[in-house]
N, C-alpha and C. Protein backbone atom coordinates (compact mmCIF):
# COMPACT_ATOMS: atom_id res chain seq x y z
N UNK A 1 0.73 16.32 1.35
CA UNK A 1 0.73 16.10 2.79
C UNK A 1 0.74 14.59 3.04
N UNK A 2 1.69 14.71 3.63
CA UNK A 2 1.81 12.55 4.11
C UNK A 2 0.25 12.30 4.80
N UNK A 3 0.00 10.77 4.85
CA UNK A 3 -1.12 10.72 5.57
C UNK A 3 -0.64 9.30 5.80
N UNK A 4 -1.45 8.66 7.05
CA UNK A 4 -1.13 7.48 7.28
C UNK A 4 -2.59 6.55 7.53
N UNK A 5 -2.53 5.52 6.80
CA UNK A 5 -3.75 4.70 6.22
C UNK A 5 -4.31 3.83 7.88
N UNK A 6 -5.40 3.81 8.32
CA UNK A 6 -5.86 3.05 9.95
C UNK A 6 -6.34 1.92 9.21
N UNK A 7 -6.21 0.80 9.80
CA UNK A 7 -6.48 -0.08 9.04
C UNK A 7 -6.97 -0.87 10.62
N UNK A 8 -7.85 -1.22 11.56
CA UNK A 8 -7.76 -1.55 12.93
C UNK A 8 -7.89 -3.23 12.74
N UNK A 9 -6.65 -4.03 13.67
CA UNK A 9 -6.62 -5.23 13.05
C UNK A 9 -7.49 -6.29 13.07
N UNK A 10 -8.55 -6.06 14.16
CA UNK A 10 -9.79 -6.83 14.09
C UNK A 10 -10.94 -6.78 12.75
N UNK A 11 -10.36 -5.55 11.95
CA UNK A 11 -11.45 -5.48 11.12
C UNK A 11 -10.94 -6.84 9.71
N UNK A 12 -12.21 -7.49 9.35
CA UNK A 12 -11.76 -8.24 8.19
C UNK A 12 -10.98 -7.58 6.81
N UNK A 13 -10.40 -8.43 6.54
CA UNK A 13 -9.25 -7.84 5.08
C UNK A 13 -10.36 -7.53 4.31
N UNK A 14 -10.35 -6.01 3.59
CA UNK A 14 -11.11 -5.53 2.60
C UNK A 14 -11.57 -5.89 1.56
N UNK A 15 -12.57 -5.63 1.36
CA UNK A 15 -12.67 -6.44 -0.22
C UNK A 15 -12.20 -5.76 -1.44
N UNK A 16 -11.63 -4.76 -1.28
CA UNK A 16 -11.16 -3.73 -2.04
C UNK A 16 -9.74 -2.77 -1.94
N UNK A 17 -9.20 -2.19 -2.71
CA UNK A 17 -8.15 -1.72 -2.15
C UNK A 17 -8.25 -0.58 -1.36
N UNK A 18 -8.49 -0.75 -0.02
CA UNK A 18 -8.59 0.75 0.59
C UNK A 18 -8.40 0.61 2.19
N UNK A 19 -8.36 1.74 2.75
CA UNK A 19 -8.21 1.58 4.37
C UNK A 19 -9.61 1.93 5.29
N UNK A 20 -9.47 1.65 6.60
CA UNK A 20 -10.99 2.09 7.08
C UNK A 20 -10.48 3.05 7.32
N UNK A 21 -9.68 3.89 7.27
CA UNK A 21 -9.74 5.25 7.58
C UNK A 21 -8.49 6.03 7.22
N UNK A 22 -8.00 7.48 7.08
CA UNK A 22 -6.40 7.73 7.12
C UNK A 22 -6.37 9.12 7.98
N UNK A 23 -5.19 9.02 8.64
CA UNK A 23 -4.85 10.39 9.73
C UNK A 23 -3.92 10.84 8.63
N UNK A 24 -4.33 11.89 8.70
CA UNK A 24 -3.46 13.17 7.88
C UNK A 24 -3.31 14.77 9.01
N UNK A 25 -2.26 14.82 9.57
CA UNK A 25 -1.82 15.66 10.78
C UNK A 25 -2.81 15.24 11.75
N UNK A 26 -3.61 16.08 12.17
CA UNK A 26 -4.64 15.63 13.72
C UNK A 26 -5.81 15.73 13.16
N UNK A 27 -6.28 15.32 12.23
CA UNK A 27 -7.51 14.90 11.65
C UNK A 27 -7.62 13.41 10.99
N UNK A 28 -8.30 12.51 11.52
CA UNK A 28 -8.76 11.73 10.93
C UNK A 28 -10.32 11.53 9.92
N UNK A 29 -9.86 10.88 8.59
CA UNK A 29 -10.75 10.34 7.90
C UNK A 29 -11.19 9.29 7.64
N UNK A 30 -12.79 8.64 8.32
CA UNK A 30 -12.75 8.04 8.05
C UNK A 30 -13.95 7.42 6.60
N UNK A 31 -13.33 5.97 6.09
CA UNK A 31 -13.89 5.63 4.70
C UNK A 31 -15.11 5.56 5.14
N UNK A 32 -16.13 5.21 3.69
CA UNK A 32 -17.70 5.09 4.31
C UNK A 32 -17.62 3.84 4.34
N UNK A 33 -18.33 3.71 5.50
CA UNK A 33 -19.33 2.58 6.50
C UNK A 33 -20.18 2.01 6.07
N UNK A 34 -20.76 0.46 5.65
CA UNK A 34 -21.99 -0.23 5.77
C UNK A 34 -21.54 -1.37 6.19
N UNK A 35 -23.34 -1.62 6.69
CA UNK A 35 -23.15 -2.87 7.89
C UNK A 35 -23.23 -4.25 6.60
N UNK A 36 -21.45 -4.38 6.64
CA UNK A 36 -21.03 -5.53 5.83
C UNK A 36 -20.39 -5.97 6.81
N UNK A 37 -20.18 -7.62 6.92
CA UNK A 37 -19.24 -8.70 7.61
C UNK A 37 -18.53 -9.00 6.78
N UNK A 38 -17.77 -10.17 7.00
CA UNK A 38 -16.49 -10.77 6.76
C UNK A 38 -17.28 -11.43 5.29
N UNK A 39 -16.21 -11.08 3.90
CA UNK A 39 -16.35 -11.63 2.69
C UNK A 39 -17.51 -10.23 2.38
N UNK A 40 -17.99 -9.62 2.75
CA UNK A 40 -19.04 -8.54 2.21
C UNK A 40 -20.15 -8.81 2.00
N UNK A 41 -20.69 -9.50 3.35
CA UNK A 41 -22.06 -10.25 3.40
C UNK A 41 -22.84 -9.45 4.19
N UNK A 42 -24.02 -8.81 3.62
CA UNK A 42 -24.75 -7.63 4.69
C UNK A 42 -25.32 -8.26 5.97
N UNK A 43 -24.84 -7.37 6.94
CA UNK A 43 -25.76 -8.08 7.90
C UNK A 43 -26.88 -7.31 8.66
N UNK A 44 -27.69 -7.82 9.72
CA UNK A 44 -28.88 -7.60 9.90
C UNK A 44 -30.00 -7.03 8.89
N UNK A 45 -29.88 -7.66 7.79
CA UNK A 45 -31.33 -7.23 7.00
C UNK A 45 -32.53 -7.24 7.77
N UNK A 46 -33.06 -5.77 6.97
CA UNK A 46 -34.64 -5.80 7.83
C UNK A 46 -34.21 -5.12 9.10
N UNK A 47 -33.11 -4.88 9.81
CA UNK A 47 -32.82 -4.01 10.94
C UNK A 47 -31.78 -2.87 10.82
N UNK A 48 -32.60 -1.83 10.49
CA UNK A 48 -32.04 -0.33 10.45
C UNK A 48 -31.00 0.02 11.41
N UNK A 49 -32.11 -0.27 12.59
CA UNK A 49 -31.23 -0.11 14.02
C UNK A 49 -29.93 -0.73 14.05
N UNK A 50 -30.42 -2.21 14.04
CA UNK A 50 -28.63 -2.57 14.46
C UNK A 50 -27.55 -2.23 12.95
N UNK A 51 -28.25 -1.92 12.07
CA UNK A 51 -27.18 -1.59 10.91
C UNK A 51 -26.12 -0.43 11.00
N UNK A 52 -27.32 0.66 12.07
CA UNK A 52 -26.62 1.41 11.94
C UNK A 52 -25.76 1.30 13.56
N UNK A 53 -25.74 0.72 14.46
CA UNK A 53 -25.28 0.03 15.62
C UNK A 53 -24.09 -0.27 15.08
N UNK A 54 -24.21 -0.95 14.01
CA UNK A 54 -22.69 -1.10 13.44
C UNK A 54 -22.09 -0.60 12.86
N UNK A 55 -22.74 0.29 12.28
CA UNK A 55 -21.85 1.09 11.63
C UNK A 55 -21.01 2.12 12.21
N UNK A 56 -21.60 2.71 13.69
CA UNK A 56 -21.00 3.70 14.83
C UNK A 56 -19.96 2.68 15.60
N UNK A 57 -20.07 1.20 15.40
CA UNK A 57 -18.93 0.85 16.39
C UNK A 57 -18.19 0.75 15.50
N UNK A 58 -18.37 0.39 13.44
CA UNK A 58 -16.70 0.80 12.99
C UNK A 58 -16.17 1.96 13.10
N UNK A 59 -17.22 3.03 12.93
CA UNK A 59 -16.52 4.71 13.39
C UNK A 59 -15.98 4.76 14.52
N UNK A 60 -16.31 4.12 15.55
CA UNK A 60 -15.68 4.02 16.63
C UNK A 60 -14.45 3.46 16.84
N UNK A 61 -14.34 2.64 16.36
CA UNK A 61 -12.66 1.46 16.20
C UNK A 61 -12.05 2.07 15.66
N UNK A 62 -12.50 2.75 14.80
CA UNK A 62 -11.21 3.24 13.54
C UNK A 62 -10.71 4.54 14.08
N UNK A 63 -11.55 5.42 14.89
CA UNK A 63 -11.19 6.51 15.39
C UNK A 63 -10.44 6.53 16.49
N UNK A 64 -10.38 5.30 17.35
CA UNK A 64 -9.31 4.57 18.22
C UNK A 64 -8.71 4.10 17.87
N UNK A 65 -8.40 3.20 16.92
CA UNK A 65 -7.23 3.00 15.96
C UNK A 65 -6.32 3.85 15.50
N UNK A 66 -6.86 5.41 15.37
CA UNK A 66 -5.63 6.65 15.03
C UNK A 66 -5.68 7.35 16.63
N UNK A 67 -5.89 7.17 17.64
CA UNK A 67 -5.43 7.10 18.65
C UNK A 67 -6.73 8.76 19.42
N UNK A 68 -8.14 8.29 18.83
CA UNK A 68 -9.16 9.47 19.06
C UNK A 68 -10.43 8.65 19.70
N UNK A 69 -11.10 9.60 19.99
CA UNK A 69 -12.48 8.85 20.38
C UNK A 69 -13.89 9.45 20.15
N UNK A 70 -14.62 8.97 20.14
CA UNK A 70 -15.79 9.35 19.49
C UNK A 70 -16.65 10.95 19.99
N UNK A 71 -15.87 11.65 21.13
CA UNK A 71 -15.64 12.38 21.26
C UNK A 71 -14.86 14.01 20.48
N UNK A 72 -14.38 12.71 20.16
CA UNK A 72 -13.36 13.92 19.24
C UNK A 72 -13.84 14.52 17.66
N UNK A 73 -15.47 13.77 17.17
CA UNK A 73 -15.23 14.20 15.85
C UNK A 73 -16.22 15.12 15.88
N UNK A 74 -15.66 15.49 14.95
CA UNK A 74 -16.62 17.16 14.41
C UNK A 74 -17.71 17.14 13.54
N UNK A 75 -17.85 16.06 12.21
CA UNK A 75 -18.52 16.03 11.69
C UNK A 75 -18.77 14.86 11.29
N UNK A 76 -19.90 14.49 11.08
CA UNK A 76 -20.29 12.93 10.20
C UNK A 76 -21.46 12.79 9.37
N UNK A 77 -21.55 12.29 8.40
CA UNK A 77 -23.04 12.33 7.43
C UNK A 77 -23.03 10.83 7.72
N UNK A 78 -24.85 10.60 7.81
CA UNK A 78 -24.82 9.27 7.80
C UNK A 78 -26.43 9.10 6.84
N UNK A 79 -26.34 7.91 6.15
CA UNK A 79 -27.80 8.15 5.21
C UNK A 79 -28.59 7.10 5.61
N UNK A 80 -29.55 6.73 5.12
CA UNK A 80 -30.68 5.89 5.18
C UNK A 80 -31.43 5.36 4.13
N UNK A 81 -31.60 4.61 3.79
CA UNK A 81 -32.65 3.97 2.25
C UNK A 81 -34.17 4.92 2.49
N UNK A 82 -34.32 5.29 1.60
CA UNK A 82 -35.64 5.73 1.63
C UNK A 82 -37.17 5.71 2.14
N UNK A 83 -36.84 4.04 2.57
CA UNK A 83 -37.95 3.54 2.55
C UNK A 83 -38.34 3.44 4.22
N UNK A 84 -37.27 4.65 5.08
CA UNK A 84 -37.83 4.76 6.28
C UNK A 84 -38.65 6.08 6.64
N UNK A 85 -39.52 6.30 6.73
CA UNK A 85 -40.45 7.74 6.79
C UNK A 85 -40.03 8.37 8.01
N UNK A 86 -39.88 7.77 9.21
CA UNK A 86 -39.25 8.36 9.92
C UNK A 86 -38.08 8.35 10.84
N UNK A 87 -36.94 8.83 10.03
CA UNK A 87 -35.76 8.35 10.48
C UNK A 87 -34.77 8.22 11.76
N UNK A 88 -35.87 9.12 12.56
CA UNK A 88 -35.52 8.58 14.04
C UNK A 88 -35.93 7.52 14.54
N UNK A 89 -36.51 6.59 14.19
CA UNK A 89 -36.65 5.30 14.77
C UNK A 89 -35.85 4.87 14.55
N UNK A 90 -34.73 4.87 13.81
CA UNK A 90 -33.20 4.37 13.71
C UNK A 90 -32.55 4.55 14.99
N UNK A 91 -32.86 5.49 15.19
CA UNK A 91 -31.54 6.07 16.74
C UNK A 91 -32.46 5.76 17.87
């Protein structure tokens, strides 16, 4: 099945060979997410919250980038380091 690679052009060039996401018919996939910046420098250490703040606005870009919106997805796993006991203080 053809698929076509989202790559949204604000995002920095990868550090790796891969895309932030690929549409294959009317489903998009997208790659996994961490709150890395430009060169693959983590950002907000020590803040869960905004890590994961960023990580929903690349799911967000990239899912507008294949022409969807955050509305549209069906499923998503998202994890956490261990060392939060209770993981709704994230959200």
């Amino acid at each position: 099945m053809p698929f076509e690679p989202i790559n949204p052009p604000q995002f920095p060039t990868p550090i790796a060979p891969y895309s932030a996401g690929a549409k294959a018919g009317n489903t998009v996939y997208v790659s996994g997410v961490l709150a890395l910046g430009e060169g693959g420098t983590v950002l907000h250490i020590g803040d869960a919250a905004a890590q994961m703040r960023h990580v929903l606005e690349v799911v967000k870009t990239t899912i507008e980038a294949a022409g969807g919106s955050m509305a549209d997805i069906a499923m998503n796993h998202m994890w956490t380091t261990p060392t939060y006991k209770n993981p709704e203080q994230i959200f």
